[in-house]
N, C-alpha and C. Protein backbone atom coordinates (compact mmCIF):
# COMPACT_ATOMS: atom_id res chain seq x y z
N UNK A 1 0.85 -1.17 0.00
CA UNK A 1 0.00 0.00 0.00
C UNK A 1 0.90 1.23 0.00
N UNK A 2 0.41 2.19 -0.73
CA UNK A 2 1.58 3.83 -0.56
C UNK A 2 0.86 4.48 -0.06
N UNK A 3 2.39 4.91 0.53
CA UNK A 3 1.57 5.76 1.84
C UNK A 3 0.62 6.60 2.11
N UNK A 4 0.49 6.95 0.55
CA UNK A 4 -0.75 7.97 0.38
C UNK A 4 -2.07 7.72 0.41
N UNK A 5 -1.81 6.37 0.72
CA UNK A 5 -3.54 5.78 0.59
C UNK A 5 -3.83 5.58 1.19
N UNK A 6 -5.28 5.84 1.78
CA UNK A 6 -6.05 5.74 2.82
C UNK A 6 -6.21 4.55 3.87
N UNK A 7 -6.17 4.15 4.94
CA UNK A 7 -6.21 3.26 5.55
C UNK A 7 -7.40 2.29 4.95
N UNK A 8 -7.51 1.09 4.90
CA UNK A 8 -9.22 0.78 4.85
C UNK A 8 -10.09 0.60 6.01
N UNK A 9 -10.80 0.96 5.82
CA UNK A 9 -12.21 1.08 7.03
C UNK A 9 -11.83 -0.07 7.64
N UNK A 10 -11.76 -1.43 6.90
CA UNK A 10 -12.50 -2.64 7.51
C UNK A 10 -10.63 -3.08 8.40
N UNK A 11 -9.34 -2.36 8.46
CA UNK A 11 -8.28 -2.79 9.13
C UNK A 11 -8.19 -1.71 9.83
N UNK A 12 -8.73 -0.60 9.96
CA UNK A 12 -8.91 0.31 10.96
C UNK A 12 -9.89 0.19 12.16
N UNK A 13 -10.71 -0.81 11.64
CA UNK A 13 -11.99 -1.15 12.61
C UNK A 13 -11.38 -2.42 13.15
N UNK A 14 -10.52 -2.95 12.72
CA UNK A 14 -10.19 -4.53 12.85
C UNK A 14 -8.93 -3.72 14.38
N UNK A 15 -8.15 -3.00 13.69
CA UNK A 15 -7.16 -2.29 14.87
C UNK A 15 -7.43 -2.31 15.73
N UNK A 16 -9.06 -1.01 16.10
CA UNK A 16 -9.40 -0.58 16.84
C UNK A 16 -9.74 -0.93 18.57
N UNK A 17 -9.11 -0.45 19.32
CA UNK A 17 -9.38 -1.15 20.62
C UNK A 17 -8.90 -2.86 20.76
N UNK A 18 -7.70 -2.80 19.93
CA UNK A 18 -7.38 -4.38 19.67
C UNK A 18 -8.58 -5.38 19.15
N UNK A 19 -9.46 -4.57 18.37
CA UNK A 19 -10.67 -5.81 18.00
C UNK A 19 -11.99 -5.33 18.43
N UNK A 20 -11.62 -5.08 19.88
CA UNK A 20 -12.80 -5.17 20.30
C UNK A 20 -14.24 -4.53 19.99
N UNK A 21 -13.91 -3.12 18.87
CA UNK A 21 -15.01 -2.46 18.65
C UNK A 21 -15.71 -2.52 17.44
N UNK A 22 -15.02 -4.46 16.72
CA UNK A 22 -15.56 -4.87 15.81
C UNK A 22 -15.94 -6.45 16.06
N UNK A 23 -15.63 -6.96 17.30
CA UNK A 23 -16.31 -7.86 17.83
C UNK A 23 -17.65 -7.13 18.29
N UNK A 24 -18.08 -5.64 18.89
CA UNK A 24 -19.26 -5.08 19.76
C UNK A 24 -19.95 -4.97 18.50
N UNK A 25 -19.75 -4.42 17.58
CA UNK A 25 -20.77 -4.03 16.03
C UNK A 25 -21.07 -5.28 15.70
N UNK A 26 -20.71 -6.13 15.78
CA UNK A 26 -20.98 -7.44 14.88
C UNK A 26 -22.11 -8.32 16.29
N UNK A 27 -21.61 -8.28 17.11
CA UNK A 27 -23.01 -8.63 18.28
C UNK A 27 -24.26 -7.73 18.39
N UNK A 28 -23.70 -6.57 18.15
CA UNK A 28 -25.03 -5.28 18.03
C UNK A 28 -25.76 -5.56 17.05
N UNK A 29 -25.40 -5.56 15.76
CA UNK A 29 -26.12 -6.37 14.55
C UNK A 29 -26.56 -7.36 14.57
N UNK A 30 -26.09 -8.45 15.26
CA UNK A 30 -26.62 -9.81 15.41
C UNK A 30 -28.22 -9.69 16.29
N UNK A 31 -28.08 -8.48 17.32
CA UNK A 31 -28.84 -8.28 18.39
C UNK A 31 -30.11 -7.45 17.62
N UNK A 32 -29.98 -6.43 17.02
CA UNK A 32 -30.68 -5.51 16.16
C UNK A 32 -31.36 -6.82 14.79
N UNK A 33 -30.81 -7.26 14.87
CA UNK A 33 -31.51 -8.29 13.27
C UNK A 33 -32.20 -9.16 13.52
N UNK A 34 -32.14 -9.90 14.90
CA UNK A 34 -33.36 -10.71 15.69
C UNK A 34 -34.20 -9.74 16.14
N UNK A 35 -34.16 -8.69 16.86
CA UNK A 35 -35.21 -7.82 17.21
C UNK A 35 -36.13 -7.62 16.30
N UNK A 36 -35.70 -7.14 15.03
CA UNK A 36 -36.49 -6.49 13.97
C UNK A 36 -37.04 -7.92 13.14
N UNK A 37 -36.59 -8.84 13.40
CA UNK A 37 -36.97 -10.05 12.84
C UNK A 37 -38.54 -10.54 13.81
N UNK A 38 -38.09 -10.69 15.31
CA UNK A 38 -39.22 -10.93 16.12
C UNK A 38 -40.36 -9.90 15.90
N UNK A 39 -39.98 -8.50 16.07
CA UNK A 39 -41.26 -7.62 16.05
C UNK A 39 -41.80 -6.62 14.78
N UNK A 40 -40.99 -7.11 13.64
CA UNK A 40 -41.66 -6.49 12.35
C UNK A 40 -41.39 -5.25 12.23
N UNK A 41 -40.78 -4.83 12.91
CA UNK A 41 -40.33 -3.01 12.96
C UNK A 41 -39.18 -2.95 13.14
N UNK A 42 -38.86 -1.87 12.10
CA UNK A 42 -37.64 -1.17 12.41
C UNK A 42 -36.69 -0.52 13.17
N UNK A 43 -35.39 -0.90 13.28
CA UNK A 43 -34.51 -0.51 14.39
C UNK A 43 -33.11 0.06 13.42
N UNK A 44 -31.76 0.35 14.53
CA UNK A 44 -31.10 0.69 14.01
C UNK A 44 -29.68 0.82 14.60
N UNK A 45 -28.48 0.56 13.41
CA UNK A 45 -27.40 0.50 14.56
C UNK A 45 -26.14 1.69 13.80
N UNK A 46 -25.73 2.65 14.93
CA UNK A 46 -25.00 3.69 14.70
C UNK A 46 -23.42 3.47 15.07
N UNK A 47 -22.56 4.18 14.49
CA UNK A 47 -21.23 3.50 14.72
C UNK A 47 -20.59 5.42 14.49
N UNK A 48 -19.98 5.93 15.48
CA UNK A 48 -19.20 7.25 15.83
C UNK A 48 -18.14 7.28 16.22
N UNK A 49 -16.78 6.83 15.26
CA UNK A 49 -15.71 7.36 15.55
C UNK A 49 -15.27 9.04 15.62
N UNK A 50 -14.56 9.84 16.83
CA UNK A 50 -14.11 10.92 16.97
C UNK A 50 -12.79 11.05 16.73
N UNK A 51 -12.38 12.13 15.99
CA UNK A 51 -10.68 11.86 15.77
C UNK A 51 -10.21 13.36 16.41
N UNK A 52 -9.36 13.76 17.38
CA UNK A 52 -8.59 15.16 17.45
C UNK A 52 -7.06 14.93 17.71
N UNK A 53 -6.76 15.97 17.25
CA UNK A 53 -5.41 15.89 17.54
C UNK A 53 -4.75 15.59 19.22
N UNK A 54 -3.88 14.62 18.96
CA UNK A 54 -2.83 14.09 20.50
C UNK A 54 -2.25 15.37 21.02
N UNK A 55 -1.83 16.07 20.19
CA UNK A 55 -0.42 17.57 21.08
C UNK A 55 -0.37 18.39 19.44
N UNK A 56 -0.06 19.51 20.30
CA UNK A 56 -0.03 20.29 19.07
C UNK A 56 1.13 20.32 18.16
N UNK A 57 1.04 20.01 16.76
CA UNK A 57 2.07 20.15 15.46
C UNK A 57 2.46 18.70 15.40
N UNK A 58 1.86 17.94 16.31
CA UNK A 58 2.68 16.51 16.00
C UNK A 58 1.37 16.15 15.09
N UNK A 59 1.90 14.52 14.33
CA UNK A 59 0.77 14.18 13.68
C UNK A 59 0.12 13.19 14.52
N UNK A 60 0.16 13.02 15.42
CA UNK A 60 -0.73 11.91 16.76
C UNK A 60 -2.00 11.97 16.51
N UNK A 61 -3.06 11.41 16.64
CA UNK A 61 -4.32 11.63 16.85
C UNK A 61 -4.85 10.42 17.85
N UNK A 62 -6.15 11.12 18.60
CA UNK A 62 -6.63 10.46 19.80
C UNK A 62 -7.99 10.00 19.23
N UNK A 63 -8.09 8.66 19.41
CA UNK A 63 -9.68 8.14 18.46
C UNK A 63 -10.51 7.65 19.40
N UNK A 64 -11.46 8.19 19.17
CA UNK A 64 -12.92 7.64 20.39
C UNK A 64 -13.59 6.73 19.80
N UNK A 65 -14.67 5.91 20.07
CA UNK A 65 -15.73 5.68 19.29
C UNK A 65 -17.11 5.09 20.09
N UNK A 66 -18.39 5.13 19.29
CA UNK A 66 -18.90 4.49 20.10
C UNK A 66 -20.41 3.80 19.47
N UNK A 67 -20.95 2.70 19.87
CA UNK A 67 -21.70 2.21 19.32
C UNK A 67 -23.15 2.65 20.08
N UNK A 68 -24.26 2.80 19.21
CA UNK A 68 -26.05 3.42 19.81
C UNK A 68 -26.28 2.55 18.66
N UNK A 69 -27.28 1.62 19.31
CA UNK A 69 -28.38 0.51 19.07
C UNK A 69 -29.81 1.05 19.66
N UNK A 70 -30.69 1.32 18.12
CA UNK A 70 -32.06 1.56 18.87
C UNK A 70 -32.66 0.54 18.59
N UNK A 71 -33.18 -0.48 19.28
CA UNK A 71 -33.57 -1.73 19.15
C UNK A 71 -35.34 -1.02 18.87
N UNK A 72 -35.91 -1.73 17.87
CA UNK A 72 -37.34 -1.33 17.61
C UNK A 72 -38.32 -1.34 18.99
N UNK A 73 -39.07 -0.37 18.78
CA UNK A 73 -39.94 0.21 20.31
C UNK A 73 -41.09 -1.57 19.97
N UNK A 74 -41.32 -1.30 21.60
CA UNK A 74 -42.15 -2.21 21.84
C UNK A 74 -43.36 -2.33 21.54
N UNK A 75 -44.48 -3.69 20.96
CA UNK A 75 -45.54 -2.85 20.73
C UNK A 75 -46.56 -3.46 22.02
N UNK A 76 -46.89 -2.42 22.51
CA UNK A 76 -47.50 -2.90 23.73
C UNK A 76 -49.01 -2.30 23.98
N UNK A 77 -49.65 -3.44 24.34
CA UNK A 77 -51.40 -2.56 24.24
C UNK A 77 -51.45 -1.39 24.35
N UNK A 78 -52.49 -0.49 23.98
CA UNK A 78 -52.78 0.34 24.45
C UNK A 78 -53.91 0.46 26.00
N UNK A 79 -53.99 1.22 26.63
CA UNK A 79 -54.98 0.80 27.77
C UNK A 79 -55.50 2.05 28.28
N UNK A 80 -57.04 2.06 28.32
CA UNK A 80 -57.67 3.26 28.62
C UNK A 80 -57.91 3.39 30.38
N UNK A 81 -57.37 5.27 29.81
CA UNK A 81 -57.65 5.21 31.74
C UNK A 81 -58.83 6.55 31.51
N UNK A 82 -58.91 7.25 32.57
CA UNK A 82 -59.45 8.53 32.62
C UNK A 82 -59.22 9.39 33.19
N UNK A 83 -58.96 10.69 33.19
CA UNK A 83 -58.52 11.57 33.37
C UNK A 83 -59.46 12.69 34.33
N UNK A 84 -58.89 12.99 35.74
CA UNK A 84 -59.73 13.60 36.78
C UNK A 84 -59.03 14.77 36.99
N UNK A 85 -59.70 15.31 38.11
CA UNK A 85 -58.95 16.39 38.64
C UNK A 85 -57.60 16.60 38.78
N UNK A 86 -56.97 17.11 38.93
CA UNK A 86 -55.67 17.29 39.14
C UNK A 86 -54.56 16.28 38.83
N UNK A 87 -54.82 15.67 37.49
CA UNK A 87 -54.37 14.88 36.75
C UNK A 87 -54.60 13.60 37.36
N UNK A 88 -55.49 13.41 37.72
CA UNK A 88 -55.63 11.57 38.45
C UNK A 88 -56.35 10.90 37.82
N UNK A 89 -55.21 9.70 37.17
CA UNK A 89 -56.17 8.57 36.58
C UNK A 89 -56.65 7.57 37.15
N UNK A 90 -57.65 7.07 36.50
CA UNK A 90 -58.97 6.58 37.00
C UNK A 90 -59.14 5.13 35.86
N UNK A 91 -59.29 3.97 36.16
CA UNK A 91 -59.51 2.79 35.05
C UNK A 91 -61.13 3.40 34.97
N UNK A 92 -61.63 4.02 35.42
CA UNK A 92 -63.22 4.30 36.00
C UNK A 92 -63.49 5.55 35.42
N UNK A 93 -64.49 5.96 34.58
CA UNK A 93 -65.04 7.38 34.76
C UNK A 93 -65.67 8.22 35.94
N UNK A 94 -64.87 8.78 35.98
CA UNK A 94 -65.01 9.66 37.96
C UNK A 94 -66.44 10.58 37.22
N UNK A 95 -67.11 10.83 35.66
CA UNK A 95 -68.26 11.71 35.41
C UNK A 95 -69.55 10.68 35.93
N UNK A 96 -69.23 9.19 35.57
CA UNK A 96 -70.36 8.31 35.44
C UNK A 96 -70.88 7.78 36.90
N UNK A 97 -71.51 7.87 37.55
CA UNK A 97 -72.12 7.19 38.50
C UNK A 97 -72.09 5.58 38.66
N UNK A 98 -71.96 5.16 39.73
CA UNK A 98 -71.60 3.69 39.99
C UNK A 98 -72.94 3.00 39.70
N UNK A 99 -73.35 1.73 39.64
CA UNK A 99 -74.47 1.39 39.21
C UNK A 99 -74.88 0.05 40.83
N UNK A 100 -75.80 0.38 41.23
CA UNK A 100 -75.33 -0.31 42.79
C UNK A 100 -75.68 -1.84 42.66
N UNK A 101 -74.62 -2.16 42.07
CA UNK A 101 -75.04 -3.63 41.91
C UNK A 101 -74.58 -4.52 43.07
N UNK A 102 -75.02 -5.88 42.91
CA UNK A 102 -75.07 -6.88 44.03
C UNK A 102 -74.99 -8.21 43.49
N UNK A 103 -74.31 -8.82 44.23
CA UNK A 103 -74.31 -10.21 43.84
C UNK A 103 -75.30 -11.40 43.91
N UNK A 104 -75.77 -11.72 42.80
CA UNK A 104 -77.37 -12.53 42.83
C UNK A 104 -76.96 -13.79 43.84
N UNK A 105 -78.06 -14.31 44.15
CA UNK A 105 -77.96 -15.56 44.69
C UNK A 105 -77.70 -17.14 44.02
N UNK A 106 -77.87 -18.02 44.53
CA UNK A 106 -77.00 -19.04 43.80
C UNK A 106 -78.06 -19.67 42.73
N UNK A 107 -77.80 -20.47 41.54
CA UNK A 107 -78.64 -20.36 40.72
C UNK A 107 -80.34 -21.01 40.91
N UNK A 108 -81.13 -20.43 40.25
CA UNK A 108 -82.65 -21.03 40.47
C UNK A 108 -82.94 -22.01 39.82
N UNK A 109 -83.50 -23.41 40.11
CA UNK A 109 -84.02 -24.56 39.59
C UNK A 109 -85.02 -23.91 38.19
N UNK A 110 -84.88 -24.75 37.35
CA UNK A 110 -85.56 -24.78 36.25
C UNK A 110 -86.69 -25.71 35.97
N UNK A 111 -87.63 -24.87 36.05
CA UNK A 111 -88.68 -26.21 36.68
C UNK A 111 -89.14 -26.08 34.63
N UNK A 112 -89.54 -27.40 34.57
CA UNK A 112 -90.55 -27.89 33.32
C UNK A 112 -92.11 -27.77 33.14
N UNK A 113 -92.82 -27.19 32.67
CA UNK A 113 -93.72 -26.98 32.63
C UNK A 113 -94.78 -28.47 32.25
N UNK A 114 -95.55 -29.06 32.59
CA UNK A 114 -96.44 -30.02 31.96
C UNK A 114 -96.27 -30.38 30.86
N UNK A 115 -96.65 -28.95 30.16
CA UNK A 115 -96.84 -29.16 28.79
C UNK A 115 -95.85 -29.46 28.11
N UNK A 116 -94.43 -29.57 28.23
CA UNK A 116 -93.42 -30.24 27.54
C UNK A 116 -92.95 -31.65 28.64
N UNK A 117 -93.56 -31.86 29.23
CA UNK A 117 -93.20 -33.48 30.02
C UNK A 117 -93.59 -34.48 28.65
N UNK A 118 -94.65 -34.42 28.09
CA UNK A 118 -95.32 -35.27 26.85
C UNK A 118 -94.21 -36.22 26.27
């Protein structure tokens, strides 16, 4: 390679942190591709190397990086509440009146009438 040519991505990522921050992308992806596989929605995986200079006039540079996985949102019921005074929810409408119910007694015999004994 001359020297003028650019490093390649994939031995700069291989370098990086001795490996390690291309062993973490490759589990993040593995992790992100079952997610979106189980729940049908889209997710996503971000990769941010930072480069600044080590000291001034030298050619050093100091490299950060870092991996953000938004794993697809959950889809989770929706569930109605209601909304009261001073923001208090309620599974109940606090406008509607209770209805005073009671618990019947145990069930009533079914008697047959004559006219279908035949």
């Amino acid at each position: 390679m001359a020297d003028d040519a650019p490093t390649p991505f994939t031995q700069f990522l291989l370098a990086l942190r001795g490996g390690d921050a291309h062993h973490e992308l490759t589990e993040a992806l593995a992790d992100l591709t079952s997610a979106v596989m189980e729940s049908g929605r889209a997710g996503s995986l971000s990769f941010t190397v930072k480069i600044k200079p080590a000291a001034k006039g030298g050619n050093a540079v100091l490299i950060t990086d870092s991996t953000a996985l938004k794993r697809p949102a959950a889809n989770n019921p929706e569930a109605l509440f209601f909304a009261g005074d001073g923001g208090r929810l309620s599974r109940n409408d606090p406008r509607q009146p209770e209805l005073p119910l009671r618990e019947a007694g145990g069930p009533t015999p079914i008697r047959e009438s004559k006219e279908n004994t035949r």
